[in-house]
Protein backbone atom coordinates (compact mmCIF):
# COMPACT_ATOMS: atom_id res chain seq x y z
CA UNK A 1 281.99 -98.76 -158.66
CA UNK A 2 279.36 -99.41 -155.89
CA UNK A 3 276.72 -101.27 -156.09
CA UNK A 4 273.07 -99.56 -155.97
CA UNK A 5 270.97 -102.12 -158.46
CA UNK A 6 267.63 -102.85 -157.55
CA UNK A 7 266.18 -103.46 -160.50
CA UNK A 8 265.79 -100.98 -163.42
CA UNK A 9 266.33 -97.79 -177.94
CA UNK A 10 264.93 -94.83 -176.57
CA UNK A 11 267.21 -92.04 -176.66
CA UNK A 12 267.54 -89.67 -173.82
CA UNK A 13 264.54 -87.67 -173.30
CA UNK A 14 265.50 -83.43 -172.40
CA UNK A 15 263.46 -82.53 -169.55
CA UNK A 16 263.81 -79.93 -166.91
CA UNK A 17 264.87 -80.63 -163.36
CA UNK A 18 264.04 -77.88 -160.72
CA UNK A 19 267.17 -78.25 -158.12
CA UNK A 20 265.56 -76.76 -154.97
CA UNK A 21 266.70 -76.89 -151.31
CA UNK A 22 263.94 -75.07 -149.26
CA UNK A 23 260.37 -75.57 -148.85
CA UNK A 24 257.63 -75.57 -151.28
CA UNK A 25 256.60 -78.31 -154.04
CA UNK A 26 258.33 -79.37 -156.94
CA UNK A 27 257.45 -78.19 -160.53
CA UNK A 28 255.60 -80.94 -162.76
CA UNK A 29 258.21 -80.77 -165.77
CA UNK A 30 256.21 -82.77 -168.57
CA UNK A 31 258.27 -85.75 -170.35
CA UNK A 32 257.35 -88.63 -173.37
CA UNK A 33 256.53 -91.68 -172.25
CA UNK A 34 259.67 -93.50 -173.79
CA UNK A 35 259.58 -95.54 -176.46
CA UNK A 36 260.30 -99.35 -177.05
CA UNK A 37 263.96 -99.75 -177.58
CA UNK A 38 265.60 -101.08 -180.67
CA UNK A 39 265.94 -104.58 -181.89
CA UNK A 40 267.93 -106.24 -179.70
CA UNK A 41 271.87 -107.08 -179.96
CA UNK A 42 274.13 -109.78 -178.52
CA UNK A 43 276.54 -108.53 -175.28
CA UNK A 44 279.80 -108.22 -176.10
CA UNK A 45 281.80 -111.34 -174.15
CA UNK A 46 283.93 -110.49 -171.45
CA UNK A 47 286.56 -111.76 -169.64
CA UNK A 48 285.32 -111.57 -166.31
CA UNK A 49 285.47 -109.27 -163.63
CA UNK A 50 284.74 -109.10 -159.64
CA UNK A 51 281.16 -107.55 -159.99
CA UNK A 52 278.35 -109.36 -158.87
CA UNK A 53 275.97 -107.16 -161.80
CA UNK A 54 278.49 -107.44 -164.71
CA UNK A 55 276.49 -110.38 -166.05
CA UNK A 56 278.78 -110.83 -169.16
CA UNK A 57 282.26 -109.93 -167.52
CA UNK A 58 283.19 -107.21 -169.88
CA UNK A 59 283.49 -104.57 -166.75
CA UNK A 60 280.34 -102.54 -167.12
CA UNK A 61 277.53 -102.82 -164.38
CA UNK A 62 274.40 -104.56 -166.12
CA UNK A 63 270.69 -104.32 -164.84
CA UNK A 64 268.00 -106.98 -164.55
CA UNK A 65 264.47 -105.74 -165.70
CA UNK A 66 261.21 -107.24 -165.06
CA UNK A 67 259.13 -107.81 -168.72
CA UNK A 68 255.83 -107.03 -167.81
CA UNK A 69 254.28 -109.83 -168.30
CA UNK A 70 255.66 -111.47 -165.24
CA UNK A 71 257.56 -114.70 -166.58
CA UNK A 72 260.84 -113.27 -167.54
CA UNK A 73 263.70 -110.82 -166.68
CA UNK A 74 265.55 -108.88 -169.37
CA UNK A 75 269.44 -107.98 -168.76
CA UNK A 76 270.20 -104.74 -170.14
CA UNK A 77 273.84 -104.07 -170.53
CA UNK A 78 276.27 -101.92 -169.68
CA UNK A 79 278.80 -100.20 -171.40
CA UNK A 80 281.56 -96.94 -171.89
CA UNK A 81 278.60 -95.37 -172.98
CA UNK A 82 275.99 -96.31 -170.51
CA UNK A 83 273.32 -98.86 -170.20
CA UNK A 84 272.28 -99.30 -173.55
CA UNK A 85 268.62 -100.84 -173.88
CA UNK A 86 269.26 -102.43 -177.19
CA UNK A 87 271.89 -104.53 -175.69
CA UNK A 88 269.97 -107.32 -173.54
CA UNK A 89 268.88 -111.00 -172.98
CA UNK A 90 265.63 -111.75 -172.24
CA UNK A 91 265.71 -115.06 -169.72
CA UNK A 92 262.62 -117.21 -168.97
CA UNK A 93 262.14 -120.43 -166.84
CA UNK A 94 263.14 -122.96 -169.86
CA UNK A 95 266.28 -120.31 -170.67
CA UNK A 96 267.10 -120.80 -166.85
CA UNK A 97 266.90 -124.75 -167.07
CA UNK A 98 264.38 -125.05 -163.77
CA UNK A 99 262.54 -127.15 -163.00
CA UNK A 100 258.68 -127.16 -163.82
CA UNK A 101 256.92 -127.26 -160.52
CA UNK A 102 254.45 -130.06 -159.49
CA UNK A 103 251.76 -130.80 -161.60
CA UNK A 104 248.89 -128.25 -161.63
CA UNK A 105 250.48 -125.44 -159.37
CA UNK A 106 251.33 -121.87 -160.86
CA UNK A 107 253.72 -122.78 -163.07
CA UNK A 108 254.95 -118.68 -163.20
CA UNK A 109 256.59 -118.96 -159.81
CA UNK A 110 260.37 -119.48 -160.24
CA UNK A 111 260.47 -117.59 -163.80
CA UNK A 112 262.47 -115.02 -162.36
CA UNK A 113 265.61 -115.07 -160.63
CA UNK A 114 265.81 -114.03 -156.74
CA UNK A 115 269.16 -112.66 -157.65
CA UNK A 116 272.74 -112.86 -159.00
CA UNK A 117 275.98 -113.88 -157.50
CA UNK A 118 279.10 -115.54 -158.76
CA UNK A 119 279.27 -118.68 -156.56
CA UNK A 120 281.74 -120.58 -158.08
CA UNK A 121 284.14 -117.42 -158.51
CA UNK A 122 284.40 -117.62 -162.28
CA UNK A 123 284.13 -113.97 -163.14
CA UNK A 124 280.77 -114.29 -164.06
CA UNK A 125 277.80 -114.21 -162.35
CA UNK A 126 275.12 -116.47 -162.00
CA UNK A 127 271.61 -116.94 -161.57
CA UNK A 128 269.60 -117.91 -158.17
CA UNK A 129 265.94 -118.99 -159.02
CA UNK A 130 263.70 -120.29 -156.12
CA UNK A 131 261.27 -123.10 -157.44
CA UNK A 132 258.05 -125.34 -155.96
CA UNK A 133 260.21 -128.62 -156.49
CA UNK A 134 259.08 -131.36 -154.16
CA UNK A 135 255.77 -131.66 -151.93
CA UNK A 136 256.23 -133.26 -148.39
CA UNK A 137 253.92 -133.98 -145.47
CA UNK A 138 253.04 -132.11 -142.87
CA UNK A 139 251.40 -133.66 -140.29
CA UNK A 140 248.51 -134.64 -141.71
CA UNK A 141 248.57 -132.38 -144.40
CA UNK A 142 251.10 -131.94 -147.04
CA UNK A 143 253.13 -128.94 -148.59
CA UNK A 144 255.80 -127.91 -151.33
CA UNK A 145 259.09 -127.35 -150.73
CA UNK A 146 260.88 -123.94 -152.29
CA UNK A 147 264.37 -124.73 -152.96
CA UNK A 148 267.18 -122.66 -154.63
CA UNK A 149 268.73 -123.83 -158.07
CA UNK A 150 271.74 -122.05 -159.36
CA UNK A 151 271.57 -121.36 -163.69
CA UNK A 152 275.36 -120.78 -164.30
CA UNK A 153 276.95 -117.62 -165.72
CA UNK A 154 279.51 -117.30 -168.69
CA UNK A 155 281.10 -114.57 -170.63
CA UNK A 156 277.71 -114.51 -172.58
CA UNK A 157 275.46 -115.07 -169.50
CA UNK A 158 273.73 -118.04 -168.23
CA UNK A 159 273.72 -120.22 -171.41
CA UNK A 160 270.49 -120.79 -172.55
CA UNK A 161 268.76 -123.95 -172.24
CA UNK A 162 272.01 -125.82 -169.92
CA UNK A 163 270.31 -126.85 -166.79
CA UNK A 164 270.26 -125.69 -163.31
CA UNK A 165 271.98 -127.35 -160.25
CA UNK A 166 270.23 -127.81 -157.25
CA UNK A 167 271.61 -126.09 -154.05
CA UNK A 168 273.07 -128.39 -151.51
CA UNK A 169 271.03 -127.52 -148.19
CA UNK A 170 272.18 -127.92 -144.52
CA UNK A 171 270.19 -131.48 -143.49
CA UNK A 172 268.45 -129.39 -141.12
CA UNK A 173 266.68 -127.19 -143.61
CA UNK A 174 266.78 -129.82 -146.90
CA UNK A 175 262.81 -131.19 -145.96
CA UNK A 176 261.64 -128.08 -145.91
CA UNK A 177 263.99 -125.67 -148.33
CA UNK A 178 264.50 -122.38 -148.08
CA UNK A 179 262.57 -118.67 -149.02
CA UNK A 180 264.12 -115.00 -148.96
CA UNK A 181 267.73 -116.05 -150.78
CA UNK A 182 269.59 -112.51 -150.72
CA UNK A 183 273.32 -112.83 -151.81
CA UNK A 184 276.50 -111.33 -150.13
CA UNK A 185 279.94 -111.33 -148.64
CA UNK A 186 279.19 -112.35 -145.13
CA UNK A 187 282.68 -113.11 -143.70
CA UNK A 188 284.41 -111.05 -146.05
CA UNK A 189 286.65 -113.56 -147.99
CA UNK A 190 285.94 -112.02 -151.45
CA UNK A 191 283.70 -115.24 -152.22
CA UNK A 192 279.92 -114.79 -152.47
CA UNK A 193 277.81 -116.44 -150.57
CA UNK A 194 273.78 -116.42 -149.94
CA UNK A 195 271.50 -115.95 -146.89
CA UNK A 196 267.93 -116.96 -146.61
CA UNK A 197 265.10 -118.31 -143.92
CA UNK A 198 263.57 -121.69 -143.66
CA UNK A 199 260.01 -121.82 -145.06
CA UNK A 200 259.55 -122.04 -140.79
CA UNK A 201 261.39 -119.09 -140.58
CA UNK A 202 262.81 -120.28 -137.59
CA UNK A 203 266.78 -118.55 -138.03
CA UNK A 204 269.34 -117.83 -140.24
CA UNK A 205 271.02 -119.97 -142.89
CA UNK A 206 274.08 -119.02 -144.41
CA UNK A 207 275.55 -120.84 -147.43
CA UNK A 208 279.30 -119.43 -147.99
CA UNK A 209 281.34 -119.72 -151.35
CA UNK A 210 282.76 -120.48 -153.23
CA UNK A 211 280.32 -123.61 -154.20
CA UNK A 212 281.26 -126.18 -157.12
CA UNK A 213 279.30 -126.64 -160.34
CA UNK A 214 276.85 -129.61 -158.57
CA UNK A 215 275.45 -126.53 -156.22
CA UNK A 216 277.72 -127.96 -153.23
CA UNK A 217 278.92 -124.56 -150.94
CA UNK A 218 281.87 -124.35 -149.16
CA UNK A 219 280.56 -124.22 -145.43
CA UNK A 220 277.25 -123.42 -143.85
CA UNK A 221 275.97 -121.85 -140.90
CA UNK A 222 272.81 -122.16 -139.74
CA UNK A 223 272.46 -119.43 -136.81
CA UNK A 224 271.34 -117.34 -134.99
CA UNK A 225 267.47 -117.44 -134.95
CA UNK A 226 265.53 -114.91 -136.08
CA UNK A 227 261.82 -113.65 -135.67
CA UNK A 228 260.15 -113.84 -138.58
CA UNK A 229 260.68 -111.06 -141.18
CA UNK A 230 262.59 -110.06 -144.73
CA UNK A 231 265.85 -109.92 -144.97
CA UNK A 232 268.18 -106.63 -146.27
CA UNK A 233 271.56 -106.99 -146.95
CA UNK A 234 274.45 -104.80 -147.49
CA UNK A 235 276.32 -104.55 -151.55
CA UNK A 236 278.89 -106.81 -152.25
CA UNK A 237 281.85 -104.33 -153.02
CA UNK A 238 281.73 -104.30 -157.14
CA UNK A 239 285.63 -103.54 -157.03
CA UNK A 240 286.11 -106.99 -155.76
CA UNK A 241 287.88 -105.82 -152.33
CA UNK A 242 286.75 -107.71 -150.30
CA UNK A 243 284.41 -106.30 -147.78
CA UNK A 244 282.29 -108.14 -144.95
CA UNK A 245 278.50 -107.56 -146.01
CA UNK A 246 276.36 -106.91 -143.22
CA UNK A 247 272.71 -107.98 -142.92
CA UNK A 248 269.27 -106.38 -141.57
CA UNK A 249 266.26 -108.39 -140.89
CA UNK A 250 262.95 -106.21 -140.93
CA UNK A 251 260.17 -107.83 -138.82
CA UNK A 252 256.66 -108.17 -139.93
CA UNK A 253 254.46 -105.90 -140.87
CA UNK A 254 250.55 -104.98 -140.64
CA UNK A 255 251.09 -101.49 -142.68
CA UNK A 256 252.69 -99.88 -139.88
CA UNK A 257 256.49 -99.08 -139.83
CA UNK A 258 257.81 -102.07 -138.11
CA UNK A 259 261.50 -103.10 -136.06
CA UNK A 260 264.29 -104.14 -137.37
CA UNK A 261 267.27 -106.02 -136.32
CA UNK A 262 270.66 -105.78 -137.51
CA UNK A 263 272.97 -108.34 -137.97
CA UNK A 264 277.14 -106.69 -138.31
CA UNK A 265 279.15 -108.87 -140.40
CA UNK A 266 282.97 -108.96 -139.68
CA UNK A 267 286.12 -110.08 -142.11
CA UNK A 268 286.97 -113.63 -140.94
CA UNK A 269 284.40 -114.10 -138.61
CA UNK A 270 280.91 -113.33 -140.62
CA UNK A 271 278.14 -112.25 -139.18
CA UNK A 272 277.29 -112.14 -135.55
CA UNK A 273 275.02 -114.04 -133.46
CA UNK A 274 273.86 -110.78 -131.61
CA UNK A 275 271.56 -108.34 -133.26
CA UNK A 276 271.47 -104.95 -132.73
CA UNK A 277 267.54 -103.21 -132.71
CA UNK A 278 267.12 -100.26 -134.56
CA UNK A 279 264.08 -97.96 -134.78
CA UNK A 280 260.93 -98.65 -136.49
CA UNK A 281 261.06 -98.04 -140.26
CA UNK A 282 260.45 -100.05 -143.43
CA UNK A 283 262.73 -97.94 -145.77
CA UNK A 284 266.32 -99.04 -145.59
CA UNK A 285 269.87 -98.67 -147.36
CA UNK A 286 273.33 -99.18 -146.84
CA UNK A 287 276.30 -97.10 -147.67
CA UNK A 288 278.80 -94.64 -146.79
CA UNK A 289 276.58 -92.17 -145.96
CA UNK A 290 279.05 -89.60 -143.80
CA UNK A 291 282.04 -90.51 -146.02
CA UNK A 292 284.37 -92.33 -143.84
CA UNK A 293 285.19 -95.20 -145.38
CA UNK A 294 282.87 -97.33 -142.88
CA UNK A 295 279.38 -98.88 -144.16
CA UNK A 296 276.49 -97.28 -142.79
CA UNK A 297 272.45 -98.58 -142.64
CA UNK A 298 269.70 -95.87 -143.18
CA UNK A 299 266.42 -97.19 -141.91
CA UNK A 300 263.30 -94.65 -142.37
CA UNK A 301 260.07 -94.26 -142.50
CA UNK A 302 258.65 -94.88 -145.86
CA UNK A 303 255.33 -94.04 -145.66
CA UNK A 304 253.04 -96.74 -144.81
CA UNK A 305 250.32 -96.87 -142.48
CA UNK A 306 247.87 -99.44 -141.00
CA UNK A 307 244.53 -97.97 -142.11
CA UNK A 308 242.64 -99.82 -139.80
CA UNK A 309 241.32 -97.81 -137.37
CA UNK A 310 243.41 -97.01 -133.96
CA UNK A 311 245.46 -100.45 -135.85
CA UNK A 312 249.22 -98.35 -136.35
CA UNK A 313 251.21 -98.38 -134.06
CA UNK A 314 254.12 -96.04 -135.46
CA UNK A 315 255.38 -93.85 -133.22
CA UNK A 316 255.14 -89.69 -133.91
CA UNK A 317 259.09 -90.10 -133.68
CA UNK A 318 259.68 -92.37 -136.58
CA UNK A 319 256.43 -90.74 -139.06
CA UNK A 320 258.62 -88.80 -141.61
CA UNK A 321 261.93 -89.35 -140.73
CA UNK A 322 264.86 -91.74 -141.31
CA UNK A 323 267.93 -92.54 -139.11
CA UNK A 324 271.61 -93.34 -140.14
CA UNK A 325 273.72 -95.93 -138.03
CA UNK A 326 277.29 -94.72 -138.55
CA UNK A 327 279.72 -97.56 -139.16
CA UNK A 328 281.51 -96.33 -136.49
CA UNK A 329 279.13 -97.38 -133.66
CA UNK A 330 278.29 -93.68 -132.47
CA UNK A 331 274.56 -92.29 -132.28
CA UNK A 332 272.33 -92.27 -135.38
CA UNK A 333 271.63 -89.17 -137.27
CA UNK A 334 268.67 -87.99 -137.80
CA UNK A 335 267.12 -86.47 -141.07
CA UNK A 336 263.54 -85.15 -141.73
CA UNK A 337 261.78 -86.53 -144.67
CA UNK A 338 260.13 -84.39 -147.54
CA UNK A 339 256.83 -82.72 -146.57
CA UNK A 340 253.64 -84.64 -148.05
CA UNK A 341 251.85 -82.34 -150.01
CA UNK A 342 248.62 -81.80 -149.15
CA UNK A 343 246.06 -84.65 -150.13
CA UNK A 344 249.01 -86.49 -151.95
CA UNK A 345 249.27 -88.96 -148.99
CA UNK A 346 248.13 -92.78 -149.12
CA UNK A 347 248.10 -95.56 -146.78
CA UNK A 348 250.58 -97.34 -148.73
CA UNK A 349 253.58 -94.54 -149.14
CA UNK A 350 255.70 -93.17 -151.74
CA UNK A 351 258.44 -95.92 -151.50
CA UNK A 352 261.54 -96.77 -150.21
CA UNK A 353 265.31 -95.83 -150.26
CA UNK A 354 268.63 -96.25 -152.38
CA UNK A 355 272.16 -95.54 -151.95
CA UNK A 356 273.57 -93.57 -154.19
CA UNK A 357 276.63 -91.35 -155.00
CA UNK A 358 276.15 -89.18 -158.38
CA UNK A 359 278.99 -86.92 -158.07
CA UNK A 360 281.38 -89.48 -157.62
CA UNK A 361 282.79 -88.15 -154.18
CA UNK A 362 282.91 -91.71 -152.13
CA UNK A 363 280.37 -90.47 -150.02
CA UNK A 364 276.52 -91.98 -150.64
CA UNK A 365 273.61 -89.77 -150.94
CA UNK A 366 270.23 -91.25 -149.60
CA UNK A 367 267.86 -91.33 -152.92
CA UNK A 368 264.00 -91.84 -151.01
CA UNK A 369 260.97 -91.90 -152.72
CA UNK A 370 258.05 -88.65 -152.46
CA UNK A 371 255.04 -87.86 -153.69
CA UNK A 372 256.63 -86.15 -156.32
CA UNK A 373 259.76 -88.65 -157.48
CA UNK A 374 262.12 -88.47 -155.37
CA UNK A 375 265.19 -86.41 -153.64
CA UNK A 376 268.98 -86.92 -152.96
CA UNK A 377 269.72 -86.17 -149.38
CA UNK A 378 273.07 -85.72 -149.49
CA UNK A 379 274.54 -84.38 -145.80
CA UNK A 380 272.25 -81.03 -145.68
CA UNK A 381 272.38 -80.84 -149.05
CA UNK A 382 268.76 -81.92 -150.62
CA UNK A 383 268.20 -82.21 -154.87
CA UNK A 384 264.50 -83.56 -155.91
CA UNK A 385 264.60 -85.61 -159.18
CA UNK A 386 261.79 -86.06 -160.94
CA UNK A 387 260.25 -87.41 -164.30
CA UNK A 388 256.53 -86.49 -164.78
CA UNK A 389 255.07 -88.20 -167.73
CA UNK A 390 252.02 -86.82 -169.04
CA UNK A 391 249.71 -89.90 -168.87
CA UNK A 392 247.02 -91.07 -166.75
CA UNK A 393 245.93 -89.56 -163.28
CA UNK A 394 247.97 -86.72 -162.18
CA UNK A 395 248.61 -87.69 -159.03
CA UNK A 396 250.45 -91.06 -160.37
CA UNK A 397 252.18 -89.13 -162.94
CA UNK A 398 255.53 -89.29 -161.18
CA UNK A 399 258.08 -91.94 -161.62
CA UNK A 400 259.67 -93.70 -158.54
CA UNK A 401 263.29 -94.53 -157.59
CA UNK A 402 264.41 -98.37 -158.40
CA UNK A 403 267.99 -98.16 -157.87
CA UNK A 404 271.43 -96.48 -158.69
CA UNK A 405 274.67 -97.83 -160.51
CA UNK A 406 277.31 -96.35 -162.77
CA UNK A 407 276.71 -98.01 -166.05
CA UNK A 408 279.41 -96.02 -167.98
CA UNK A 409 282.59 -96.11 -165.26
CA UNK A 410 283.08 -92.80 -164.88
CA UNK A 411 283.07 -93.30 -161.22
CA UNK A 412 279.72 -91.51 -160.67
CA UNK A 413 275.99 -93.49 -160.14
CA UNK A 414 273.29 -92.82 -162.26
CA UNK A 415 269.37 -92.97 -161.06
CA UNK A 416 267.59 -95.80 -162.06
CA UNK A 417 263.77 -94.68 -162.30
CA UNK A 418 260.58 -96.25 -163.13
CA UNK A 419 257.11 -95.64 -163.83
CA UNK A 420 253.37 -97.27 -165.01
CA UNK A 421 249.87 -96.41 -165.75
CA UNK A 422 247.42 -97.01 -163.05
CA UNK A 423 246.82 -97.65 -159.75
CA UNK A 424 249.03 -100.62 -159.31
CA UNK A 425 251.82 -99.00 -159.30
CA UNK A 426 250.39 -95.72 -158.44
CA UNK A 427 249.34 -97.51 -154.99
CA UNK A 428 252.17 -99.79 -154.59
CA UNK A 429 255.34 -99.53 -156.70
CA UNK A 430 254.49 -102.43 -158.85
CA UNK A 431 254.58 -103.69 -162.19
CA UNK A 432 256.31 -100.88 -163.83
CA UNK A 433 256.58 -100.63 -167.55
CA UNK A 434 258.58 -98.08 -168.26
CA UNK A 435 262.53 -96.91 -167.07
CA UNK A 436 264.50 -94.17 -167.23
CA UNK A 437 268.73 -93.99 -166.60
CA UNK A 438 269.92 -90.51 -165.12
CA UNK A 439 272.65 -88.41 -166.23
CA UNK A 440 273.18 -88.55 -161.93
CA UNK A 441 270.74 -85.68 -160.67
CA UNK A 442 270.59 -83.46 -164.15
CA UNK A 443 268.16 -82.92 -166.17
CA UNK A 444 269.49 -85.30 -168.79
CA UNK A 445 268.92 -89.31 -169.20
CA UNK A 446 271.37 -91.63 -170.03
CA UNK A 447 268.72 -93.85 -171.28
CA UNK A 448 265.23 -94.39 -171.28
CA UNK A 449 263.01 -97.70 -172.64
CA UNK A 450 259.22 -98.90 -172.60
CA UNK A 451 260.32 -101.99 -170.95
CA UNK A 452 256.86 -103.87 -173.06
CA UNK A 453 259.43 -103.09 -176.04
CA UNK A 454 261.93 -106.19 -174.36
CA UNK A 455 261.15 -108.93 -177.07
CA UNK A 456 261.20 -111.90 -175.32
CA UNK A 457 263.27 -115.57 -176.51
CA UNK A 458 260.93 -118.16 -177.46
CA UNK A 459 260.22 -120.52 -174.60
């Protein structure tokens, strides 16, 4: 079904979930911090399929996990019954086959993939990793250049241990190498391709599949030029049918909500050299949001400010609201956010927004983070979810929205959430150790895992 991933035994944990639609808070329902899941078993091999997240082919979604240490990524599989924790890999860089980076820098950047695409149309998808490889001058100074490599997928996953191809680059690019490598479908050919900015950030390059085993891609674009920002792009289509992903690039950012630019893509022609500016907001998702058939972009405010004072520059219209572009080119529609309770706010926000569709309907709910977890706004139609674990400092009790997928192919997403002790991730999102897999918006998981339990290969 669609695609919603952005990141993620213990068995399900019962908890309560207050469905409310009016004002007033939600109820902190108490759960157990979840467990470490069991000993880990091999994927069952596949025979391939059009999904960019069905790592081993066998036509389940699967879900990449950070391990908390930093250095690796766990896969945790999919399958009839859901994702099941005690089905994973654990990758790190030596698994991968990168290379080390130049003698005495950080040798943890590149251990973890920037994403997963299949580029040489296999049926199984396959692992981008951006390394340190080479140092060049500049000027009178010299610097490193980051460069993609490509670990190759099978019905098992990347093999251990293979090797890594480098990525052919445009001779334009190739001195410097490339940063920001999202995947997608940008001219709609059912091939995957990948996007990403110079390390001068001075425009677009686009690398289009399907690209052979030596890294080499079919064609490449290297337009328009962009101001310098991150890129967003829209989900390859999971069913294979090929659909023309477009792309959104959100400009910098001092803490304030910031512009964004975005970038339609079209079936045979790929994405256009004009941009189209949309309101301020650094929350975003694409979907099907009014169930038309079209893809839409939501783009909202998520909650950061520049606490410098008279620094943000946010205007009163985008603070607590989001927008959603139809796919049809008329006028946005506009939603009000969730109130922030009193005292709950920070400088830093609750988080961003996911796509997601629960009930299975073909029309995408917008999942966006609160002070409290999170809610489905679904049309008018507005269901918090929440997980409160009963740990640390109340106010950073709550666990926050990583992503949606159906797991099980029943044709309905379920709610990827996360959570950690602290202020790290209390503050900003990060580092979490801990996940939990909806039954959609019920009070039931599918899953749930201490994500310190993911016993890492020996590397």
């Amino acid at each position: 079904m669609k695609s919603r991933t952005a990141l993620p035994a213990a068995f399900a944990v019962c908890v309560v979930l207050a469905l409310l639609t009016g004002c007033g808070g939600v109820p902190k329902v108490p759960v157990p911090v979840p467990s470490a899941p069991a000993e880990s078993r091999a994927p069952t091999p596949g025979k391939g399929s059009k999904d960019p997240d069905d790592i081993n082919g066998d036509g389940y979604r699967d879900v990449m996990v950070p391990v908390p240490s930093g250095e690796r990524v766990a896969v945790v599989y999919g399958s009839a019954k859901g994702l099941a924790p005690s089905t994973r890999t654990v990758y790190g860089r030596r698994d991968l086959g990168v290379p080390d980076p130049p003698e005495g820098e950080d040798a943890s950047k590149g251990d973890v993939p920037d994403t997963v695409a299949d580029l040489d149309g296999d049926g199984f998808p396959d692992f981008i990793t951006t390394v340190m490889d080479k140092r060049y001058k500049s000027g009178r100074n010299f610097d490193y250049r980051y460069a993609p490599y490509v670990t190759w997928g099978g019905p098992d996953g990347p093999k251990a241990g293979a090797g890594a191809s480098p990525v052919r680059l445009p001779q334009g690019v190739s001195k410097l190498g490339l940063q920001s490598v999202v995947r997608g479908d940008f001219d709609g050919d059912g091939h995957h391709d990948l996007a990403a900015l110079p390390q001068n950030g001075s425009s677009l390059v686009v690398l289009y599949g399907p690209f052979t085993r030596s890294g080499v891609p079919a064609r490449t674009d290297t337009g328009p030029p962009l101001p310098e920002g991150d890129l967003v792009v829209d989900d390859i289509d999971p069913s294979g049918k090929p659909r023309a992903t477009s792309l959104l690039l959100h400009e910098m950012s001092d803490g304030e909500q910031s512009g964004n630019i975005l970038y339609p893509a079209r079936r045979g022609t790929g994405l256009s050299a004009n941009g189209k500016r949309l309101r301020a907001g650094n929350a975003h998702a694409f979907g099907d949001f009014d169930g038309d058939g079209l893809r839409d972009v939501a783009v909202g405010d998520d909650g950061g400010h520049n606490n410098e004072p008279e620094a943000d520059s946010t205007s009163s219209e985008v603070v607590g609201s989001l927008a959603v572009y139809p796919g049809s080119g008329g006028a946005p529609v506009k939603h009000r956010l969730p109130e922030v309770p009193e005292g709950a706010g920070t400088d830093y926000g609750p988080g961003g927004f996911v796509a997601a569709d629960p009930d299975g309907d073909g029309r995408d709910g917008i999942l966006v983070a609160t002070y409290e977890g999170a809610t489905l706004i679904d049309g008018d139609k507005r269901t918090p979810v929440q997980r409160n674990v009963q740990k640390g400092p109340e106010k950073w009790r709550h666990t926050r929205p990583a992503g949606a997928a159906d797991f099980d192919g029943d044709g309905k997403d379920e709610l990827i959430l996360n959570w950690a002790s602290g202020g790290i991730f209390g503050l900003y999102g990060e580092d979490p150790t801990h996940w939990w897999i909806t039954d959609g918006t019920t009070s039931r998981d599918q899953a749930s895992f201490a994500a310190t339990g993911l016993a890492p290969r020996a590397s």
